[in-house]
Protein backbone atom coordinates (compact mmCIF):
# COMPACT_ATOMS: atom_id res chain seq x y z
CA UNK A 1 71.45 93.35 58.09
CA UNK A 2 70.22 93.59 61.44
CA UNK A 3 72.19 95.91 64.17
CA UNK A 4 72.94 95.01 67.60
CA UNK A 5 71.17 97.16 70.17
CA UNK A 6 74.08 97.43 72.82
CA UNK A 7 72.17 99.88 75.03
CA UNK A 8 70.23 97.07 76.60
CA UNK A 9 73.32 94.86 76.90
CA UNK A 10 75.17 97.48 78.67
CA UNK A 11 71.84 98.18 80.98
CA UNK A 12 72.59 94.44 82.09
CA UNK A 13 75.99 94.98 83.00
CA UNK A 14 76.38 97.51 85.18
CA UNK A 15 80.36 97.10 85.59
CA UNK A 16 80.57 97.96 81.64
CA UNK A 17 78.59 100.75 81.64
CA UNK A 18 80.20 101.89 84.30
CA UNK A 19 83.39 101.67 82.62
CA UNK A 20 82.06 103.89 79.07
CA UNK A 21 80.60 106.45 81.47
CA UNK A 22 84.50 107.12 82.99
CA UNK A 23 86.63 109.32 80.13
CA UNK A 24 89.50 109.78 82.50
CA UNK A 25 91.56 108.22 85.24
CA UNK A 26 90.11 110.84 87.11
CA UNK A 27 86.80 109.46 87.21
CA UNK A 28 87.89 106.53 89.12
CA UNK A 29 87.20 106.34 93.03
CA UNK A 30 89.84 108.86 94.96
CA UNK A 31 90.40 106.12 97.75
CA UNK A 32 91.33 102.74 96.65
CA UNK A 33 93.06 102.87 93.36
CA UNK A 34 96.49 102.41 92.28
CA UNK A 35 99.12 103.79 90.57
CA UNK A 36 99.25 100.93 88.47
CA UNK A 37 94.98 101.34 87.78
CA UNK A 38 95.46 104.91 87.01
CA UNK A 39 98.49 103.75 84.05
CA UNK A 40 96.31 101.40 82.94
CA UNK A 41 93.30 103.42 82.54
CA UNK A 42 94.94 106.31 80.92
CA UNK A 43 97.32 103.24 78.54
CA UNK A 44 93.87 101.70 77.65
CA UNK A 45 92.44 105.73 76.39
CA UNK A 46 95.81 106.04 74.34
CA UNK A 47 96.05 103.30 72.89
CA UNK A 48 92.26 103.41 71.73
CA UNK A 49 92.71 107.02 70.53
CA UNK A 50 96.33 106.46 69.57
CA UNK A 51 97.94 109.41 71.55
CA UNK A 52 100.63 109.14 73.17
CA UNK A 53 100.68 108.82 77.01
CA UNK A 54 103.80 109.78 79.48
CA UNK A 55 104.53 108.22 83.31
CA UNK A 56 106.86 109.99 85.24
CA UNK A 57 107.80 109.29 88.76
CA UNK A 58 109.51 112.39 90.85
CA UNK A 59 111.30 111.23 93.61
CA UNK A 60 112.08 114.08 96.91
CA UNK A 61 115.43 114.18 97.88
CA UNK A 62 115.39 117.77 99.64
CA UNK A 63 112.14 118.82 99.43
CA UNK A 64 108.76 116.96 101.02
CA UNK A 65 106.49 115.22 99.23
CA UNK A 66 103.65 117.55 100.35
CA UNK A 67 105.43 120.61 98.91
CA UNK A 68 106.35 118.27 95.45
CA UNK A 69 102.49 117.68 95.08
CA UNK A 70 101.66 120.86 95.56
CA UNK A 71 104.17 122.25 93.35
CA UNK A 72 102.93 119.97 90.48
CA UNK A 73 99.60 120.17 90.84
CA UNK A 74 99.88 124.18 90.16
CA UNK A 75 102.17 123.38 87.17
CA UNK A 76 100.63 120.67 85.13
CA UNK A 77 97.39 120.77 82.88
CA UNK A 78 94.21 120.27 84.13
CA UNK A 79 94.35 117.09 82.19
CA UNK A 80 97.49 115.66 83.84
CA UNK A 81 97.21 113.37 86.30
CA UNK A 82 99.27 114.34 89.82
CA UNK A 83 99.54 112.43 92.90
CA UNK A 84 101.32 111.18 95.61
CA UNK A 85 102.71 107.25 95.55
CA UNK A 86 103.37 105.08 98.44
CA UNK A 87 105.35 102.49 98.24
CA UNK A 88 103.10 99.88 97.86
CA UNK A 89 101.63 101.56 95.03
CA UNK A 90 98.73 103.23 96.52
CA UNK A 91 98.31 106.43 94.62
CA UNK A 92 96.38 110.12 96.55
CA UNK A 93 95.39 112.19 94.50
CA UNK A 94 96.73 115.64 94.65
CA UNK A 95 95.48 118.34 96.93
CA UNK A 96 93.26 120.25 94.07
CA UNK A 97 91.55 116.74 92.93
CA UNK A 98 90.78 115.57 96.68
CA UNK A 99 91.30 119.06 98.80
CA UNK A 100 93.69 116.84 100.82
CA UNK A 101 97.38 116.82 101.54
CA UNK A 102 98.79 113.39 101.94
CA UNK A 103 99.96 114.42 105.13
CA UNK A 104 96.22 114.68 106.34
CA UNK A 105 95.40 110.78 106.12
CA UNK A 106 95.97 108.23 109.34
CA UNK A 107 99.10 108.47 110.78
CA UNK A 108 100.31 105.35 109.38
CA UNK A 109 98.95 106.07 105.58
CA UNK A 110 100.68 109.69 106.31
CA UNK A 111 103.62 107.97 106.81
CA UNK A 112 103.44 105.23 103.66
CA UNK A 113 102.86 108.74 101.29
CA UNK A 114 105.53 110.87 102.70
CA UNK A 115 108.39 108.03 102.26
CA UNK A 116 106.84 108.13 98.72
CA UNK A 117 106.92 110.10 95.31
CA UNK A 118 105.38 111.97 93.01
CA UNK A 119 102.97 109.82 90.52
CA UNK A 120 102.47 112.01 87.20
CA UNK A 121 100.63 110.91 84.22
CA UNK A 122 100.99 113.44 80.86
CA UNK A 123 97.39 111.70 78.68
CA UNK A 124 97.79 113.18 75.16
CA UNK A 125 101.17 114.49 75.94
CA UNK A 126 104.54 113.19 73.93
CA UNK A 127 108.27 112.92 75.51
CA UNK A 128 108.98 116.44 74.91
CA UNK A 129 106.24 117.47 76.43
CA UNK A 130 106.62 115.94 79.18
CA UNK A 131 109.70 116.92 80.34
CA UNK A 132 109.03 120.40 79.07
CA UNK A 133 106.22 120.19 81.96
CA UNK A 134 109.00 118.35 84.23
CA UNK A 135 111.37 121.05 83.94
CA UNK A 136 109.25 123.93 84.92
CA UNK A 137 108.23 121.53 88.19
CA UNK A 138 111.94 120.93 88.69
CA UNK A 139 112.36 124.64 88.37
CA UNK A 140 109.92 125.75 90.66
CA UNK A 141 111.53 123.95 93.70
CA UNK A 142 114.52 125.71 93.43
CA UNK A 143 117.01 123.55 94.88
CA UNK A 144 119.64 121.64 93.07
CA UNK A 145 119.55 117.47 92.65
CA UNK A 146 116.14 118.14 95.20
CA UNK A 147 114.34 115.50 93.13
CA UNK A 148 115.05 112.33 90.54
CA UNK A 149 113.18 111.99 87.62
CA UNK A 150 111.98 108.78 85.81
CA UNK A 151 109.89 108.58 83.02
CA UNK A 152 108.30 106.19 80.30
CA UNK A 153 106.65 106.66 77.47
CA UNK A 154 103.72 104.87 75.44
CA UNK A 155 104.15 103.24 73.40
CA UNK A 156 107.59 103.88 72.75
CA UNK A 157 109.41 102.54 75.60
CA UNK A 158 106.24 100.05 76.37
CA UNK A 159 102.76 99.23 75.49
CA UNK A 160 102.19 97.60 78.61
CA UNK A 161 100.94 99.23 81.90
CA UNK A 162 102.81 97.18 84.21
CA UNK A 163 106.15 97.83 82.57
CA UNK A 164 106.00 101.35 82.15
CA UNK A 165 105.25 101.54 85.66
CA UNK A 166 108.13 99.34 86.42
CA UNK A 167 110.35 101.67 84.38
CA UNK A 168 109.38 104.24 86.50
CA UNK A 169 109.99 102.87 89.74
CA UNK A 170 113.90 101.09 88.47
């Protein structure tokens, strides 16, 4: 029986190679991808290692986006995933990952992330988890009904990017 030899084919094909070279979502490039990219990354690593893989969405109702990111970003893993989401759907990463605040981009990107929430993706991490890690972020800003929570779960609630997302964001 003869073996492929799949080192040359992925020589040829730089995009692929690319691709087994990233482990995480955080190896993707800071500027340019989305919320969406970073869920389906991080789906595509569960579902291949069959772990299970939380998306939560914070949403600032008396507290700033800035100080949400912040907050989360010193109460998460290293291995969770925390970032600031316009809109749109862009995603910033948080201010450890890029040494940015998302108040620090163009006026009018500034703008897009503050009207936005906080993006957090739990790799590895199950529903209890999750909002085990939620809690303490909750806790931590102090204030009563400051933020909404929204979560999904894979595979459980969804094995598809796009509709845990859209969970999320409902």
């Amino acid at each position: 029986m003869r073996t492929e030899d799949t080192s040359q084919r992925y020589r040829e094909d730089p995009e692929k190679s690319r691709e087994l070279r990233m482990q995480t979502a955080r190896d993707l490039p800071e500027d340019g991808a989305t919320f969406l990219d970073i869920v389906t990354f991080e789906q595509r690593r569960a579902e291949r290692y069959r772990h299970y893989l939380v998306v939560a969405v914070l949403t600032p109702r008396k507290v700033g986006i800035g100080d949400l990111v912040r907050i989360a970003s010193r109460s998460v893993r290293a291995s969770d995933l925390v970032g600031a989401v316009s809109p749109d759907g862009s995603f910033r990463w948080d201010c450890n990952r890029s040494g940015r605040d998302p108040r620090d981009h163009e006026p009018e990107q500034a703008r897009a992330f503050m009207s936005g929430s906080l993006g957090l993706v739990f790799p590895e991490t199950d529903r209890t988890g999750a909002e085990a890690a939620i809690a303490r972020i909750v806790e931590k800003v102090g204030v009563d009904g400051a933020v909404s929570v929204r979560c999904a779960v894979y595979p459980d609630d969804s094995t598809d990017p796009r509709r845990l997302v859209a969970i999320t964001a409902a």
